[in-house]
C-alpha atoms as a PDB file:
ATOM      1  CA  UNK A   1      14.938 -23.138  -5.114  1.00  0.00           C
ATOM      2  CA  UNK A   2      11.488 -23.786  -3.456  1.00  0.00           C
ATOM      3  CA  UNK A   3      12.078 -27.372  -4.011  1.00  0.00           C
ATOM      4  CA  UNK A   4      15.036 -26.638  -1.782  1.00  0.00           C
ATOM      5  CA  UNK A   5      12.723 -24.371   0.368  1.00  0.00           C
ATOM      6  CA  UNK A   6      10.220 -27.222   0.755  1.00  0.00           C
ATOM      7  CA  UNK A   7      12.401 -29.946   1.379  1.00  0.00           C
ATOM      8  CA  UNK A   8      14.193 -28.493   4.510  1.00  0.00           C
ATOM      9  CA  UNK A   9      10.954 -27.364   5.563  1.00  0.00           C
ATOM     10  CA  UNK A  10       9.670 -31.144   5.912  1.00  0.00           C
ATOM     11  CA  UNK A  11      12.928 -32.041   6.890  1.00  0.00           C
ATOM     12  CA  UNK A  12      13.174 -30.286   9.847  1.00  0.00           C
ATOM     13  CA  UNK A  13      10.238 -30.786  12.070  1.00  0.00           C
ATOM     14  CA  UNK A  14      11.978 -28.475  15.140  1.00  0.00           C
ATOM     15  CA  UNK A  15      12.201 -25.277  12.754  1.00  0.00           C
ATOM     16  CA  UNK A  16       8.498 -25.671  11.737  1.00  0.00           C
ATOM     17  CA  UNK A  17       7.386 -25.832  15.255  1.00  0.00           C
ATOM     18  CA  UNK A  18       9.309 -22.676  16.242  1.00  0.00           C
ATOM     19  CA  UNK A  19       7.492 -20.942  13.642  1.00  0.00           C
ATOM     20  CA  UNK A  20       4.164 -22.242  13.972  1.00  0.00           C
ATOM     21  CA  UNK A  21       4.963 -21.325  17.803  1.00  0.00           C
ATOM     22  CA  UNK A  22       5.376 -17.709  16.418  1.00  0.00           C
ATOM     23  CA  UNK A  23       2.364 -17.233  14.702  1.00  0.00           C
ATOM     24  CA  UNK A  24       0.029 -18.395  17.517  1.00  0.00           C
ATOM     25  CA  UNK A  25       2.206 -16.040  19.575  1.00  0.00           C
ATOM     26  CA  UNK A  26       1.277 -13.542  16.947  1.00  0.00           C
ATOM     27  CA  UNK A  27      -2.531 -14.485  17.137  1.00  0.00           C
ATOM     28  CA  UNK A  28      -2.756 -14.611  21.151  1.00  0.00           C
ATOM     29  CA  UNK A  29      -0.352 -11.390  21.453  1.00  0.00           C
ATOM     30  CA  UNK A  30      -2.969  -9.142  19.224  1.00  0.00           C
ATOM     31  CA  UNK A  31      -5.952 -10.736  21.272  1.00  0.00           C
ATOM     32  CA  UNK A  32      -4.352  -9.453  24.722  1.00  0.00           C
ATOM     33  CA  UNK A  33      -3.243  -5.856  23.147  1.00  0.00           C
ATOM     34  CA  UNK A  34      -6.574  -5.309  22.022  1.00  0.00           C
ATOM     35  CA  UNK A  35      -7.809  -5.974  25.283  1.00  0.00           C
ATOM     36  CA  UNK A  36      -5.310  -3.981  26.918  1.00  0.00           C
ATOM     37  CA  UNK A  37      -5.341  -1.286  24.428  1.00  0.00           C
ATOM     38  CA  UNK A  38      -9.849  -1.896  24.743  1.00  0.00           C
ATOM     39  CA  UNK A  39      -9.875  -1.213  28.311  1.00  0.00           C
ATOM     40  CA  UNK A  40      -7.057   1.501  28.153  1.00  0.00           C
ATOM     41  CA  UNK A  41      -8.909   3.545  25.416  1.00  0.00           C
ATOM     42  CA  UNK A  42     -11.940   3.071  27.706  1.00  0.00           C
ATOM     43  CA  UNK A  43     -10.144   4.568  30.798  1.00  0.00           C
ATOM     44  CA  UNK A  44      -8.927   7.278  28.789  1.00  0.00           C
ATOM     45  CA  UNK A  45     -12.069   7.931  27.389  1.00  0.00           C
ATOM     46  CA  UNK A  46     -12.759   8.689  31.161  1.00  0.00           C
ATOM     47  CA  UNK A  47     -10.612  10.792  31.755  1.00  0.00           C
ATOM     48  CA  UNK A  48      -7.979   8.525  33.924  1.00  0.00           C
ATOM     49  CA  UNK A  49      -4.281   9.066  33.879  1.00  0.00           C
ATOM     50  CA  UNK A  50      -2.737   7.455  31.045  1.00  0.00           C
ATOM     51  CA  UNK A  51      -0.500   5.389  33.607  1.00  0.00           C
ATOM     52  CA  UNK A  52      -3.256   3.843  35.685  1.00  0.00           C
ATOM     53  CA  UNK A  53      -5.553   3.670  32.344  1.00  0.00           C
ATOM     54  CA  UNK A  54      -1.965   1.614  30.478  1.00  0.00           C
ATOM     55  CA  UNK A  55      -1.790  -0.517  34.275  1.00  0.00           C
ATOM     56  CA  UNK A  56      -5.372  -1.507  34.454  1.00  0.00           C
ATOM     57  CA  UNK A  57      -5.451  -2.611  31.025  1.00  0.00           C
ATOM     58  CA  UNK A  58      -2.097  -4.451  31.678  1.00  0.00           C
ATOM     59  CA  UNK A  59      -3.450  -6.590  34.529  1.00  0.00           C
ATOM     60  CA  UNK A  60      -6.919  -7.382  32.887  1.00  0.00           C
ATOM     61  CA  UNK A  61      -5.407  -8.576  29.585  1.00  0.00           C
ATOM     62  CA  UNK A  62      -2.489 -10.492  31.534  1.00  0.00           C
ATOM     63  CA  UNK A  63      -5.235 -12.854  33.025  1.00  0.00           C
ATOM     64  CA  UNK A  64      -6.358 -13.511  29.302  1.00  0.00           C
ATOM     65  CA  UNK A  65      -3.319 -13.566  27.912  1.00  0.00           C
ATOM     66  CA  UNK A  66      -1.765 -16.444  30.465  1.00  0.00           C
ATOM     67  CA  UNK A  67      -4.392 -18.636  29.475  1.00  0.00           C
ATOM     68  CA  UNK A  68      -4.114 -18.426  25.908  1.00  0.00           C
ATOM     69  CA  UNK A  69      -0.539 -18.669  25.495  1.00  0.00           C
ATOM     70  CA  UNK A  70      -0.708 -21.764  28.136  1.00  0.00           C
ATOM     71  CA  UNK A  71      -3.431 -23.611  26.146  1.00  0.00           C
ATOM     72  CA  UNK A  72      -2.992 -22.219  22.708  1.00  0.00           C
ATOM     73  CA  UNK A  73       0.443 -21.244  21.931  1.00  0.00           C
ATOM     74  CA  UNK A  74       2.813 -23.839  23.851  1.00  0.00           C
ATOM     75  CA  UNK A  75       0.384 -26.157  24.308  1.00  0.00           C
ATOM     76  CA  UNK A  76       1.086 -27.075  27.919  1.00  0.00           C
ATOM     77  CA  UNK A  77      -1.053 -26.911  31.148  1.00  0.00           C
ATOM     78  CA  UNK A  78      -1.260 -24.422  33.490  1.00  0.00           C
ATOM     79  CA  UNK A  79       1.266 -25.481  36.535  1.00  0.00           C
ATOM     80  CA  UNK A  80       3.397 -23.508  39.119  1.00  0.00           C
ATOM     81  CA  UNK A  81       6.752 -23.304  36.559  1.00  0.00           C
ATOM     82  CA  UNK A  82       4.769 -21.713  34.055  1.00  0.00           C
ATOM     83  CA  UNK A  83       2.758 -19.462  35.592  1.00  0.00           C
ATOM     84  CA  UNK A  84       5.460 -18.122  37.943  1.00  0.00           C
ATOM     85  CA  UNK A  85       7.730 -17.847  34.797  1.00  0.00           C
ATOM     86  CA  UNK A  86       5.033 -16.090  32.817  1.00  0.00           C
ATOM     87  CA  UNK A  87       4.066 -13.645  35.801  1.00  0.00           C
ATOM     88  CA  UNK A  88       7.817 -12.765  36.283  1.00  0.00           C
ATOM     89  CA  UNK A  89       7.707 -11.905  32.431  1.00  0.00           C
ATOM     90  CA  UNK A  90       4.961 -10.209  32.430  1.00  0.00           C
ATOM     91  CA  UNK A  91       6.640  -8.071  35.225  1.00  0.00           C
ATOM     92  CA  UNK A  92       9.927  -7.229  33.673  1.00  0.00           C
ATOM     93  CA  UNK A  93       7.799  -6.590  29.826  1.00  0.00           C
ATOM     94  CA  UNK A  94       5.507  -4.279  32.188  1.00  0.00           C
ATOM     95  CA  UNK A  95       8.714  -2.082  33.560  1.00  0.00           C
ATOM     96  CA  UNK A  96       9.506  -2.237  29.776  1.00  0.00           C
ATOM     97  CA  UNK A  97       6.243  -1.161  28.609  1.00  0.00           C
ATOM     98  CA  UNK A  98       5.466   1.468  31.149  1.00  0.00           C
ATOM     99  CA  UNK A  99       8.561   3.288  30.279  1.00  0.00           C
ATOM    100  CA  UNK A 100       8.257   3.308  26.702  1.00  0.00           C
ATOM    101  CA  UNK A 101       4.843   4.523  26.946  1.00  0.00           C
ATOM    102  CA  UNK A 102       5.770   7.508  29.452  1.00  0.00           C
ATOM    103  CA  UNK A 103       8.874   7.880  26.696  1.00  0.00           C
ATOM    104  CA  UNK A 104       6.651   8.092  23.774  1.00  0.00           C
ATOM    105  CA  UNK A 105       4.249  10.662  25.800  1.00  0.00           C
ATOM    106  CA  UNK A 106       7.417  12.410  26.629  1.00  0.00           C
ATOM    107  CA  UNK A 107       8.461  12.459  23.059  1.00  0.00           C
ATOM    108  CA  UNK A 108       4.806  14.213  22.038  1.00  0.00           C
ATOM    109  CA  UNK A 109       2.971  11.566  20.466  1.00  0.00           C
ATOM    110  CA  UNK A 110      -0.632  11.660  21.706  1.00  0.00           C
ATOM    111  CA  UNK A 111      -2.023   9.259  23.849  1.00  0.00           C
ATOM    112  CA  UNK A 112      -3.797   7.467  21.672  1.00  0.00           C
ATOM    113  CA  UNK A 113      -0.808   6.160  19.414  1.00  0.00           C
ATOM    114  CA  UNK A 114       2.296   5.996  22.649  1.00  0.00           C
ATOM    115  CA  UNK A 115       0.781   2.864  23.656  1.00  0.00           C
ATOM    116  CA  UNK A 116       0.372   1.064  20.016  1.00  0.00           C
ATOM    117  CA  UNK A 117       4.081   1.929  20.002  1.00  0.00           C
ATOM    118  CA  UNK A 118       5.116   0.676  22.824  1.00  0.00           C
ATOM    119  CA  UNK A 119       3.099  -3.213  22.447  1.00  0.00           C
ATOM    120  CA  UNK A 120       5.096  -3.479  18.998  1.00  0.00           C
ATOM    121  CA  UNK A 121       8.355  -2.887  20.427  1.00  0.00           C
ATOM    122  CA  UNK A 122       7.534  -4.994  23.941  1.00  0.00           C
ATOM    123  CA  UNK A 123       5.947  -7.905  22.233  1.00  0.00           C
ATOM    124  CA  UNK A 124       9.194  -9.557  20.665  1.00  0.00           C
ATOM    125  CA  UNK A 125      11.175  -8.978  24.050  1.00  0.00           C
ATOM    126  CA  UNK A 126       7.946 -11.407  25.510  1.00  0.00           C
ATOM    127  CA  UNK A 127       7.843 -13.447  22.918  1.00  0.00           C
ATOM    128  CA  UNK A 128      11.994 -14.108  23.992  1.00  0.00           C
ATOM    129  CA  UNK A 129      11.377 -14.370  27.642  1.00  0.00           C
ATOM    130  CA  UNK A 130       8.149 -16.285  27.540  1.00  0.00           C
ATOM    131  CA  UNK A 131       9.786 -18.891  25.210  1.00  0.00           C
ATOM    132  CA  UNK A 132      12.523 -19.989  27.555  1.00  0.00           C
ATOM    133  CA  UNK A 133       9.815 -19.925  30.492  1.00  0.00           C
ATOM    134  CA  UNK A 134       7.317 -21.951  29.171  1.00  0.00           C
ATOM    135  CA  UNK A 135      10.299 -24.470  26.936  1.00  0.00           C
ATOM    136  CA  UNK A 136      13.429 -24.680  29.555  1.00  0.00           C
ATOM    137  CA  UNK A 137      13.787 -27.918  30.937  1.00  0.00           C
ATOM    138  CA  UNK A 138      15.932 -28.537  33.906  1.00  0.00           C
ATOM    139  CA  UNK A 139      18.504 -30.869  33.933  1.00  0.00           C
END
């Protein structure tokens, strides 16, 4: 069975890139939620609503994020598709995001743990959208 396993993993080049894909998804994806989540707990810390405290941490780690998944996980360079197609992610996962977290504060879980919540459930919908942004090819 491995044999198996390990043949049609070196047999199929595509599937191992997907997954390798994945994991530095994985890797830049809990960089930029523990900046977002650093600079929300900080704001919140403060005293700051936990909307604008959730945006401001948005934005900031957005900026970090784009250039890690550009560089890091799809290898490319930055350019206008790519950066219009992750913004326009970004902005439909942040409509996602910002009503989860106002549903989990809704639903009585405390402001500290709403917005861990929320980045697990958002994070495969990006990883779906951001794919076919940065990977689509025109005909």
């Amino acid at each position: 069975m491995l044999q198996k396993i390990q043949t049609y993993w070196n047999n199929h080049p595509e599937k191992r890139a997907i997954v390798y894909r994945f994991l530095r998804f994985g890797i830049v994806g809990i960089i930029a939620s523990g900046i977002h989540y650093g600079v929300y707990a900080l704001l919140i810390l403060l005293h700051q609503d936990a909307n604008i405290a959730y945006t401001a941490g948005f934005v900031i780690s957005l900026c970090c994020n784009y250039i890690l998944t550009t560089y890091f996980t799809f290898r490319q360079n930055p350019n206008k598709r790519n950066v219009t197609g992750f913004i326009a992610s970004h902005i439909l996962n942040y409509f996602v995001e910002i009503a989860l977290l106002n549903l989990f504060l809704w639903l009585g879980f405390s402001e500290w743990i709403a917005p861990i919540l929320d980045m697990a459930i958002a994070s495969f919908i990006n990883f779906l959208v951001l794919q076919f942004a940065f990977l689509y090819k025109r005909a």
